[in-house]
PDB file of N, CA and C in Angstrom:
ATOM      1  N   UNK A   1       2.873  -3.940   2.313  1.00  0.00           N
ATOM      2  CA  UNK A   1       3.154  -5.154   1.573  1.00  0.00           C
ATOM      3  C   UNK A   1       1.911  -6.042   1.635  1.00  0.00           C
ATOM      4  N   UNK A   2       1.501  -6.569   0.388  1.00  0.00           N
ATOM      5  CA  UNK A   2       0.850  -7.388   0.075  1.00  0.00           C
ATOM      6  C   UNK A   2       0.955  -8.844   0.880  1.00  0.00           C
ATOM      7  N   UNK A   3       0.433  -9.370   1.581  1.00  0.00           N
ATOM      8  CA  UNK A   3       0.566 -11.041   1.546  1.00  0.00           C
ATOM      9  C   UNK A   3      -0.658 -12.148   1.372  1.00  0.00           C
ATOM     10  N   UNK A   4      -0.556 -13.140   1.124  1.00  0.00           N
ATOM     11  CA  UNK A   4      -1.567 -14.121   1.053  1.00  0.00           C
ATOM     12  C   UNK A   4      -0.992 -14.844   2.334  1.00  0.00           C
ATOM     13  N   UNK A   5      -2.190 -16.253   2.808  1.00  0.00           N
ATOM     14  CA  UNK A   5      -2.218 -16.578   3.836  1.00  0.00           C
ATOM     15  C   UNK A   5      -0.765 -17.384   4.134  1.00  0.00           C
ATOM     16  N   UNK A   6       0.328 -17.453   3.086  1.00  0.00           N
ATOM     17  CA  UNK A   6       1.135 -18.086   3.444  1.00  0.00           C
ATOM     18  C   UNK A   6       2.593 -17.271   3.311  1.00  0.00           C
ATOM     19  N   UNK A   7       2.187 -15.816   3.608  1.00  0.00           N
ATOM     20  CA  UNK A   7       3.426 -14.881   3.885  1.00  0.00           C
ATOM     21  C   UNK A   7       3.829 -14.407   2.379  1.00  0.00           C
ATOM     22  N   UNK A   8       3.652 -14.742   1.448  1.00  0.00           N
ATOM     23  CA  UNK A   8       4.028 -14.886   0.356  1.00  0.00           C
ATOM     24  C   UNK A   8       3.657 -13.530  -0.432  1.00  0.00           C
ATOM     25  N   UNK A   9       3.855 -12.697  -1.515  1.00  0.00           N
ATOM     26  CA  UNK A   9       3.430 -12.022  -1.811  1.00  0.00           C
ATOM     27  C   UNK A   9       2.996 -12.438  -3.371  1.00  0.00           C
ATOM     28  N   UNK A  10       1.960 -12.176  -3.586  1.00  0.00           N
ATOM     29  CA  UNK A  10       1.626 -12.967  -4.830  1.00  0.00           C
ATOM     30  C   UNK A  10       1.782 -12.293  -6.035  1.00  0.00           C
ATOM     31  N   UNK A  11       1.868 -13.121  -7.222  1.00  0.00           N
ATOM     32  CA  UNK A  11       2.441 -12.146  -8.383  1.00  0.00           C
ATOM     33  C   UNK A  11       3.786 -12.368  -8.662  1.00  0.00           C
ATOM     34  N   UNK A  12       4.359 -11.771  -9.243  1.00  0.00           N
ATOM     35  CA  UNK A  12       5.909 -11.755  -9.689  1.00  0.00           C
ATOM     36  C   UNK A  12       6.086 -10.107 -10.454  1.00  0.00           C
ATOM     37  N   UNK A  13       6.348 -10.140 -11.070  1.00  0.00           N
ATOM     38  CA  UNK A  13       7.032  -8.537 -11.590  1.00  0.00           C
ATOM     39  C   UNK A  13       6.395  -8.046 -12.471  1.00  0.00           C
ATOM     40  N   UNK A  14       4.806  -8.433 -12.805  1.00  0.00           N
ATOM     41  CA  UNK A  14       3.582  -8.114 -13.001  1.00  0.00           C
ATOM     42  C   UNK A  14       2.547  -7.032 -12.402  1.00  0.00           C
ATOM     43  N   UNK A  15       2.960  -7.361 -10.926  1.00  0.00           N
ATOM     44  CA  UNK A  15       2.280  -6.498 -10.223  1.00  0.00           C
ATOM     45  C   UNK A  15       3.259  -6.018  -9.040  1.00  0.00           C
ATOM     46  N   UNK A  16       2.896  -4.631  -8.951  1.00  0.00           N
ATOM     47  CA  UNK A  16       3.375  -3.891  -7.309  1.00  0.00           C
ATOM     48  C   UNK A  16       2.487  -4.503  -6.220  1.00  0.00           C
ATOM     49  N   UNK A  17       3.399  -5.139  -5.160  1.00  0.00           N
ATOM     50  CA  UNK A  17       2.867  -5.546  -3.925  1.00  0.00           C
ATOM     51  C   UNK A  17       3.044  -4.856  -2.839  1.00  0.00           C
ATOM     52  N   UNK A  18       3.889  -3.842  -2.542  1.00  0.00           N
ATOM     53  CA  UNK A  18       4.611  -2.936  -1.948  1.00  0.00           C
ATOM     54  C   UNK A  18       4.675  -1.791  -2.227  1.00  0.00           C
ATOM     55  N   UNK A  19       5.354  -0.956  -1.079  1.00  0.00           N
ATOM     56  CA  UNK A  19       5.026   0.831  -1.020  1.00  0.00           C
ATOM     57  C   UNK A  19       6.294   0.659   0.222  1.00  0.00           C
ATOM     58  N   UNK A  20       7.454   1.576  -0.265  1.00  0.00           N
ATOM     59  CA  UNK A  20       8.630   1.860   0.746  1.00  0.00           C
ATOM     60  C   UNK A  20       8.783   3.306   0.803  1.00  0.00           C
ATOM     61  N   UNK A  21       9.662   3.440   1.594  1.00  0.00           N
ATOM     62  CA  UNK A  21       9.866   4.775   1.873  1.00  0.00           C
ATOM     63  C   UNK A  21      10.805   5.910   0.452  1.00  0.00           C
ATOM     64  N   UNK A  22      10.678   5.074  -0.255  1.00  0.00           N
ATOM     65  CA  UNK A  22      11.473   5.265  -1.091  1.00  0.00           C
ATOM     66  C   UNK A  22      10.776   5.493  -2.700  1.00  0.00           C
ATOM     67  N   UNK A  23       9.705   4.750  -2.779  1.00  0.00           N
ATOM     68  CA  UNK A  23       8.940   4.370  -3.912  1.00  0.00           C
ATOM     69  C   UNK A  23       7.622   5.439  -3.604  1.00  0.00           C
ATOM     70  N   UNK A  24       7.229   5.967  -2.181  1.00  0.00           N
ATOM     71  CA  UNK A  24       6.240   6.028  -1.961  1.00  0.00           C
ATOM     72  C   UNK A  24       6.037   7.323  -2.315  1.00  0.00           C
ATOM     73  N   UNK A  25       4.647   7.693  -3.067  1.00  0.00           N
ATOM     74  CA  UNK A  25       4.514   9.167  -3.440  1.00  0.00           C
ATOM     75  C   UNK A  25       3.960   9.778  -2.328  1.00  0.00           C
ATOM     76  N   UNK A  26       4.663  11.064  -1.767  1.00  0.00           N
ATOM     77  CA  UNK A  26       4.025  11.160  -0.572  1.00  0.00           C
ATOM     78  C   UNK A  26       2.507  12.485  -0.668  1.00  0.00           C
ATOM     79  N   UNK A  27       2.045  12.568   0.041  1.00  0.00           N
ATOM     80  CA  UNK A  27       0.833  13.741  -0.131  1.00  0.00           C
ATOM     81  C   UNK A  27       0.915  15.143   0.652  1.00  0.00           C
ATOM     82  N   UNK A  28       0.432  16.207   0.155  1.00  0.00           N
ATOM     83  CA  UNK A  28       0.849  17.269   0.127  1.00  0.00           C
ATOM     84  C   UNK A  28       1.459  17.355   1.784  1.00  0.00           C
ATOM     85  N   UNK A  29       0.766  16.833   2.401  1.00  0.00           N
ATOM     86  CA  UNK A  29       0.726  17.087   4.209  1.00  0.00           C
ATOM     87  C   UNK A  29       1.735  15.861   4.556  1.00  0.00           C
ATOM     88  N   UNK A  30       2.925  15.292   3.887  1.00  0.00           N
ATOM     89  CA  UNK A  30       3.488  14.450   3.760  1.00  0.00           C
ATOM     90  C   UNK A  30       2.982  13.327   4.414  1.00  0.00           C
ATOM     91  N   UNK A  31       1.554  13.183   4.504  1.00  0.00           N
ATOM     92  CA  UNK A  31       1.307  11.634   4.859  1.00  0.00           C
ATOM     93  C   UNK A  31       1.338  10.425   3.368  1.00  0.00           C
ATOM     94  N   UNK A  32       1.263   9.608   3.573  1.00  0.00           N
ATOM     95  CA  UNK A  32       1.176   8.360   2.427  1.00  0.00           C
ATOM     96  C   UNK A  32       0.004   8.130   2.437  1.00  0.00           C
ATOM     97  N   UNK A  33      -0.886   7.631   1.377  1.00  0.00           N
ATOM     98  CA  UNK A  33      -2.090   6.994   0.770  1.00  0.00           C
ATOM     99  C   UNK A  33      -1.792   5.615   0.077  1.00  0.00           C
ATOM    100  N   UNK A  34      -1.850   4.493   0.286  1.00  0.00           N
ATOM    101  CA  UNK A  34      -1.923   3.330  -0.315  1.00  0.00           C
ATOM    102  C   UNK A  34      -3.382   3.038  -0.751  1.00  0.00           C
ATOM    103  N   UNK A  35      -2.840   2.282  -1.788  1.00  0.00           N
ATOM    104  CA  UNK A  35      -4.509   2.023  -2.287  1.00  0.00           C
ATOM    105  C   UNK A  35      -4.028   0.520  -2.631  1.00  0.00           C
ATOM    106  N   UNK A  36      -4.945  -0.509  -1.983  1.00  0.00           N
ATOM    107  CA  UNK A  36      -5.029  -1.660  -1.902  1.00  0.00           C
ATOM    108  C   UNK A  36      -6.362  -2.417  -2.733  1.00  0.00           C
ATOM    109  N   UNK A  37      -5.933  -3.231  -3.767  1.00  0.00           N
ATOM    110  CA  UNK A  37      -6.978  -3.208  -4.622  1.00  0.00           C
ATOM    111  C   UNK A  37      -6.982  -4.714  -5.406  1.00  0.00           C
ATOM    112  N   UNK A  38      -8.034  -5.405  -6.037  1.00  0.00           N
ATOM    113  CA  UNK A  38      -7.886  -6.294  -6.701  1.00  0.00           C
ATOM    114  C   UNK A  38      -6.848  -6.652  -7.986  1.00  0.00           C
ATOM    115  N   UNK A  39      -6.859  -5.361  -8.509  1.00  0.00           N
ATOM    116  CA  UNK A  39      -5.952  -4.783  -9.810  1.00  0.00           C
ATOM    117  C   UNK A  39      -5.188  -3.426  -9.875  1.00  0.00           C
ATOM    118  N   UNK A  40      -4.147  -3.551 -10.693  1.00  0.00           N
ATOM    119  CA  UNK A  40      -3.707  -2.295 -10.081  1.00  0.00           C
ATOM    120  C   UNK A  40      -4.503  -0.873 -11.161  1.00  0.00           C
ATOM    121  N   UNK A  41      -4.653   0.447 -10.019  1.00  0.00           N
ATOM    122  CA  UNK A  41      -5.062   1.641 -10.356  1.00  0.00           C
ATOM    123  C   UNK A  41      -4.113   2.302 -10.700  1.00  0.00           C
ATOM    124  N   UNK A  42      -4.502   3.572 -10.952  1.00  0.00           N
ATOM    125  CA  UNK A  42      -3.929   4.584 -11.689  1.00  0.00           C
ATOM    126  C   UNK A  42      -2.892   5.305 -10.577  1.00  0.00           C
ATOM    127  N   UNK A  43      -3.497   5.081  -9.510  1.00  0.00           N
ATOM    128  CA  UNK A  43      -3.066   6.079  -8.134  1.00  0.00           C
ATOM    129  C   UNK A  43      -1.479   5.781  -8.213  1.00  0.00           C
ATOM    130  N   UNK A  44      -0.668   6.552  -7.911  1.00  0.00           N
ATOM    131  CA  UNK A  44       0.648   6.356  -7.750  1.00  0.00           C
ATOM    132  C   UNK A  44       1.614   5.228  -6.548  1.00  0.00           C
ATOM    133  N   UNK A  45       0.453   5.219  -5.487  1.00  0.00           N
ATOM    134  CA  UNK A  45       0.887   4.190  -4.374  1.00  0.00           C
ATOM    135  C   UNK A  45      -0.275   2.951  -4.709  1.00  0.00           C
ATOM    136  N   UNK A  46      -0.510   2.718  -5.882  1.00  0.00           N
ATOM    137  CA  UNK A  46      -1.412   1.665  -5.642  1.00  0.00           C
ATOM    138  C   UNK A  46      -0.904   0.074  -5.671  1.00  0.00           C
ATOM    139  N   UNK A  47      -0.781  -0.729  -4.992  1.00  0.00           N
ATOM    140  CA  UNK A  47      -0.776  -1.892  -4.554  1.00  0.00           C
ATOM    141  C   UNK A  47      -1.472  -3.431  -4.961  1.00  0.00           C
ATOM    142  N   UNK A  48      -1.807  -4.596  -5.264  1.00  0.00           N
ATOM    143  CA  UNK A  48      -2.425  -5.334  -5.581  1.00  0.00           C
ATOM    144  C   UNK A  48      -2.503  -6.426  -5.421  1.00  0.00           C
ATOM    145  N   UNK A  49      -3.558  -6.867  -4.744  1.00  0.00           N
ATOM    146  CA  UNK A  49      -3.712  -8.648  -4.536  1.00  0.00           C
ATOM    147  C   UNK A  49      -3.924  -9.342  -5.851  1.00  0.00           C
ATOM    148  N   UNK A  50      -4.061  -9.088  -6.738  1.00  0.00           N
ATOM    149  CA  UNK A  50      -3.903 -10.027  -7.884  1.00  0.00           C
ATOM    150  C   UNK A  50      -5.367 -10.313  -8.089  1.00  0.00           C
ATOM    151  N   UNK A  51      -6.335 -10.282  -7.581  1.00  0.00           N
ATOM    152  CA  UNK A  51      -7.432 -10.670  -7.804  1.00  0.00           C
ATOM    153  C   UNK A  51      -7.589 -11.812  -6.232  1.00  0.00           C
ATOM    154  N   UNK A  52      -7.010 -12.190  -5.442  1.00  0.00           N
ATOM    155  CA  UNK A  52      -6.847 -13.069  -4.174  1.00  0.00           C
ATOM    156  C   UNK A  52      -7.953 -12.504  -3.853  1.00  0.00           C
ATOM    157  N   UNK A  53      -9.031 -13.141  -3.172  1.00  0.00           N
ATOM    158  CA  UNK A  53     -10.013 -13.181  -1.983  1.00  0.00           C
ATOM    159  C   UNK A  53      -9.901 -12.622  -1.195  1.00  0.00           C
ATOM    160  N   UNK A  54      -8.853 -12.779  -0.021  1.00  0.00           N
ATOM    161  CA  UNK A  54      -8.033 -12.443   1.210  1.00  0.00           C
ATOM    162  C   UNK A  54      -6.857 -12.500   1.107  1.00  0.00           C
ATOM    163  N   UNK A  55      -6.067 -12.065   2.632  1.00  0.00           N
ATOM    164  CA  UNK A  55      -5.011 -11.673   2.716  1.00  0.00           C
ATOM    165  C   UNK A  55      -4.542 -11.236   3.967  1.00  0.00           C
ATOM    166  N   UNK A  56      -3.475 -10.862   3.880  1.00  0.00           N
ATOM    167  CA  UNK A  56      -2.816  -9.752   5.072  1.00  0.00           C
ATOM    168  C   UNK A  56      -2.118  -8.516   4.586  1.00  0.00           C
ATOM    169  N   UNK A  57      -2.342  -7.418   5.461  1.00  0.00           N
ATOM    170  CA  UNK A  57      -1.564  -6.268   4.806  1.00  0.00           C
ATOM    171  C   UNK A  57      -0.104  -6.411   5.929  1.00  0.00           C
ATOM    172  N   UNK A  58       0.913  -6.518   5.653  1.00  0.00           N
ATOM    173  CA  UNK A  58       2.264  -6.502   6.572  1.00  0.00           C
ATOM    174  C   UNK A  58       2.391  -4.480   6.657  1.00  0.00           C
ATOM    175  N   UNK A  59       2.750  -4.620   7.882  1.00  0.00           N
ATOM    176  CA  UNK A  59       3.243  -2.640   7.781  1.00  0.00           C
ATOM    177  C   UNK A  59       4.587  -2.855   8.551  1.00  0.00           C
ATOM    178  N   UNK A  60       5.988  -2.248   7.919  1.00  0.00           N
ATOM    179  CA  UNK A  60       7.106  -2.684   9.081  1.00  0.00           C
ATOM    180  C   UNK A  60       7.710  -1.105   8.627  1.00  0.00           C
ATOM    181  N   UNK A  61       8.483  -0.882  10.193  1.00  0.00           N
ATOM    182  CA  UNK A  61       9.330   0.260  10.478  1.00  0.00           C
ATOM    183  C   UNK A  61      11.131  -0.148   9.966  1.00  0.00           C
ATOM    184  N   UNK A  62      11.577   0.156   9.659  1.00  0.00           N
ATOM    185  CA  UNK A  62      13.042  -0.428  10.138  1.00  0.00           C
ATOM    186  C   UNK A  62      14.201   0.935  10.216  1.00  0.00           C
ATOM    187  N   UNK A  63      14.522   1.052  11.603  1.00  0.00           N
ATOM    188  CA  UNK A  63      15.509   1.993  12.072  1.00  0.00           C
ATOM    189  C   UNK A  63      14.562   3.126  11.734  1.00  0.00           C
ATOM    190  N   UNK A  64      13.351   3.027  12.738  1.00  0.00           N
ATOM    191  CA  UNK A  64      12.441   4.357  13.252  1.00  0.00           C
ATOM    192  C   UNK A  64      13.353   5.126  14.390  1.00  0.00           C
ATOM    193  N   UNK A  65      12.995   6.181  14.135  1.00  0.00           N
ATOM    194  CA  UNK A  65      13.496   6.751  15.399  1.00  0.00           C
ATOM    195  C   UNK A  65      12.924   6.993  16.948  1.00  0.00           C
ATOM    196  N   UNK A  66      11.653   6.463  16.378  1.00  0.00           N
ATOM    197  CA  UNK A  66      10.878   6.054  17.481  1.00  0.00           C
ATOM    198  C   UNK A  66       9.586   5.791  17.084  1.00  0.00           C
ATOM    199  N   UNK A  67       8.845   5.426  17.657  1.00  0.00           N
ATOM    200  CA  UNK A  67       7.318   4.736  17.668  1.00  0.00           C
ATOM    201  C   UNK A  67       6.581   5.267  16.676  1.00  0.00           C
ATOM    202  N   UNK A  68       6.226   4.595  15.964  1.00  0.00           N
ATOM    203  CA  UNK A  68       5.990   5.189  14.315  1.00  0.00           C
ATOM    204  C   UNK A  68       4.368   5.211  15.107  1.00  0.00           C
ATOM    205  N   UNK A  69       3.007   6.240  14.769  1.00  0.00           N
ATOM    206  CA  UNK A  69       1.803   6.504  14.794  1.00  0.00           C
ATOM    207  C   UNK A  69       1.240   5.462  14.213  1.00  0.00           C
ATOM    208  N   UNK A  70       0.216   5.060  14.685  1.00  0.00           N
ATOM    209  CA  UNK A  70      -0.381   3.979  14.273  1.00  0.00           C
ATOM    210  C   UNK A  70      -1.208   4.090  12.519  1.00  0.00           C
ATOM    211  N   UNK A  71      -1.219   3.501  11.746  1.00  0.00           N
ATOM    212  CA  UNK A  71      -1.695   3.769  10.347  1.00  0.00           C
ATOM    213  C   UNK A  71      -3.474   3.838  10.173  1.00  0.00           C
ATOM    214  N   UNK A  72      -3.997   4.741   9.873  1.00  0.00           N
ATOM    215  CA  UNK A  72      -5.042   4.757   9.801  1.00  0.00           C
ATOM    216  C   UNK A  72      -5.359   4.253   8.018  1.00  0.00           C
ATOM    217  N   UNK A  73      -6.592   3.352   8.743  1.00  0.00           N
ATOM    218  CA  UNK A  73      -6.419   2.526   7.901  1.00  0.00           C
ATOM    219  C   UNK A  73      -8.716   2.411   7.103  1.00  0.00           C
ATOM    220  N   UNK A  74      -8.686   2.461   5.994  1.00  0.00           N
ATOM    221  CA  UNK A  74     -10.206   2.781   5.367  1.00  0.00           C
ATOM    222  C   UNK A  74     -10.933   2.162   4.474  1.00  0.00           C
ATOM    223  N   UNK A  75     -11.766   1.300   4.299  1.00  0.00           N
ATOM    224  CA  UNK A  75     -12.277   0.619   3.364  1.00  0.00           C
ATOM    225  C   UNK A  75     -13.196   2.123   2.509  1.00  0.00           C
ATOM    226  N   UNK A  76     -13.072   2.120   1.282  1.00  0.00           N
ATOM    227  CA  UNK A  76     -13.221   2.875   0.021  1.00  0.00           C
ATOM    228  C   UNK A  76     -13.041   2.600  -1.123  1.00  0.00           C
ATOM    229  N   UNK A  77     -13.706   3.252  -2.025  1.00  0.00           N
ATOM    230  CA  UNK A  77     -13.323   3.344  -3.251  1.00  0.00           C
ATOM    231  C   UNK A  77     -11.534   4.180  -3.855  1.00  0.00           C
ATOM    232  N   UNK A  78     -11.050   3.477  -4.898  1.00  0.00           N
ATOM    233  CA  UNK A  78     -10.040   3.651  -5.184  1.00  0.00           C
ATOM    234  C   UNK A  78     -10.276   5.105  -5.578  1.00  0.00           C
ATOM    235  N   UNK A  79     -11.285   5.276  -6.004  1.00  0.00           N
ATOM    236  CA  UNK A  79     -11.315   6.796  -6.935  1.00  0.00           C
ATOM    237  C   UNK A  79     -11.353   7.953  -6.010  1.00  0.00           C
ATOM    238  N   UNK A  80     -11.779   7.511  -4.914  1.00  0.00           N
ATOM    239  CA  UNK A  80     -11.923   8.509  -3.714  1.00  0.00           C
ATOM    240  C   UNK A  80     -10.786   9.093  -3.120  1.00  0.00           C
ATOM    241  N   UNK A  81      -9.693   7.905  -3.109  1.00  0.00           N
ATOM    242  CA  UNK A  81      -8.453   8.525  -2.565  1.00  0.00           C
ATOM    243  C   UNK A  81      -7.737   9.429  -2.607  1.00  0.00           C
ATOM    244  N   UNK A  82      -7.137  10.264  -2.040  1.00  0.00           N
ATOM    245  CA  UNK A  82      -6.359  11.352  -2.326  1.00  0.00           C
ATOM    246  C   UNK A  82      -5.602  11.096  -3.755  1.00  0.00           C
ATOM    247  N   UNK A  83      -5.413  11.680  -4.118  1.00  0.00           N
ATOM    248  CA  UNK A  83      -4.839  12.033  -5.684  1.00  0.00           C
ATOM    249  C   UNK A  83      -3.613  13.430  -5.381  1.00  0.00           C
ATOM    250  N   UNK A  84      -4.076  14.429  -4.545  1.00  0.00           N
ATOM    251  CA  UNK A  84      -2.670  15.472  -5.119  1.00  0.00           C
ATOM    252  C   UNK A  84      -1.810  14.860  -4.091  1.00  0.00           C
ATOM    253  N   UNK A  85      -1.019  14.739  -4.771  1.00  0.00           N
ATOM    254  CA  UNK A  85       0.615  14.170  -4.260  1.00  0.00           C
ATOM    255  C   UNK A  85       1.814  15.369  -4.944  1.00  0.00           C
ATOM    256  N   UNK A  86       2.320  15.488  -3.744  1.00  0.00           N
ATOM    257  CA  UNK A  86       4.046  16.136  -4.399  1.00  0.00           C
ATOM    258  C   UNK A  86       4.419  16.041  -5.604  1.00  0.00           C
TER     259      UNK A  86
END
């Protein structure tokens, strides 16, 4: 999830701010790829600050079954990202 400095997620129903377990396209090795970006891309999990400066990325579990792995996380180009997905 997307946020700006005041929790908020910016945008309205313009843009995807979010990636759930549900929405999320997963990749062949069932990990997830988000792509976090000024505008939104082509990529299937791609995400968007609207053009915002800064921010926060929120990451939440709810009813894990236990200690979710920590998210590895990459500054890159959008085009670079994994692409084959399920």
């Amino acid at each position: 999830m997307v946020w700006n400095q005041f929790r908020a997620t910016p945008g309205g129903a313009e843009a995807r701010s979010s990636v759930n377990g549900h929405t999320a396209v997963y990749n062949a090795d069932r990990s997830v790829t988000i792509v976090v970006s000024r505008g939104m891309t082509a990529h299937p999990n791609s995400v968007t600050a609207l053009d915002h400066p800064r921010g926060n990325l929120a990451l939440r579990w709810f009813l894990a079954d236990g200690v979710p792995v920590r998210p590895e996380v990459r500054l890159g180009r959008a085009s670079d990202a994994p692409a084959e997905v399920d």
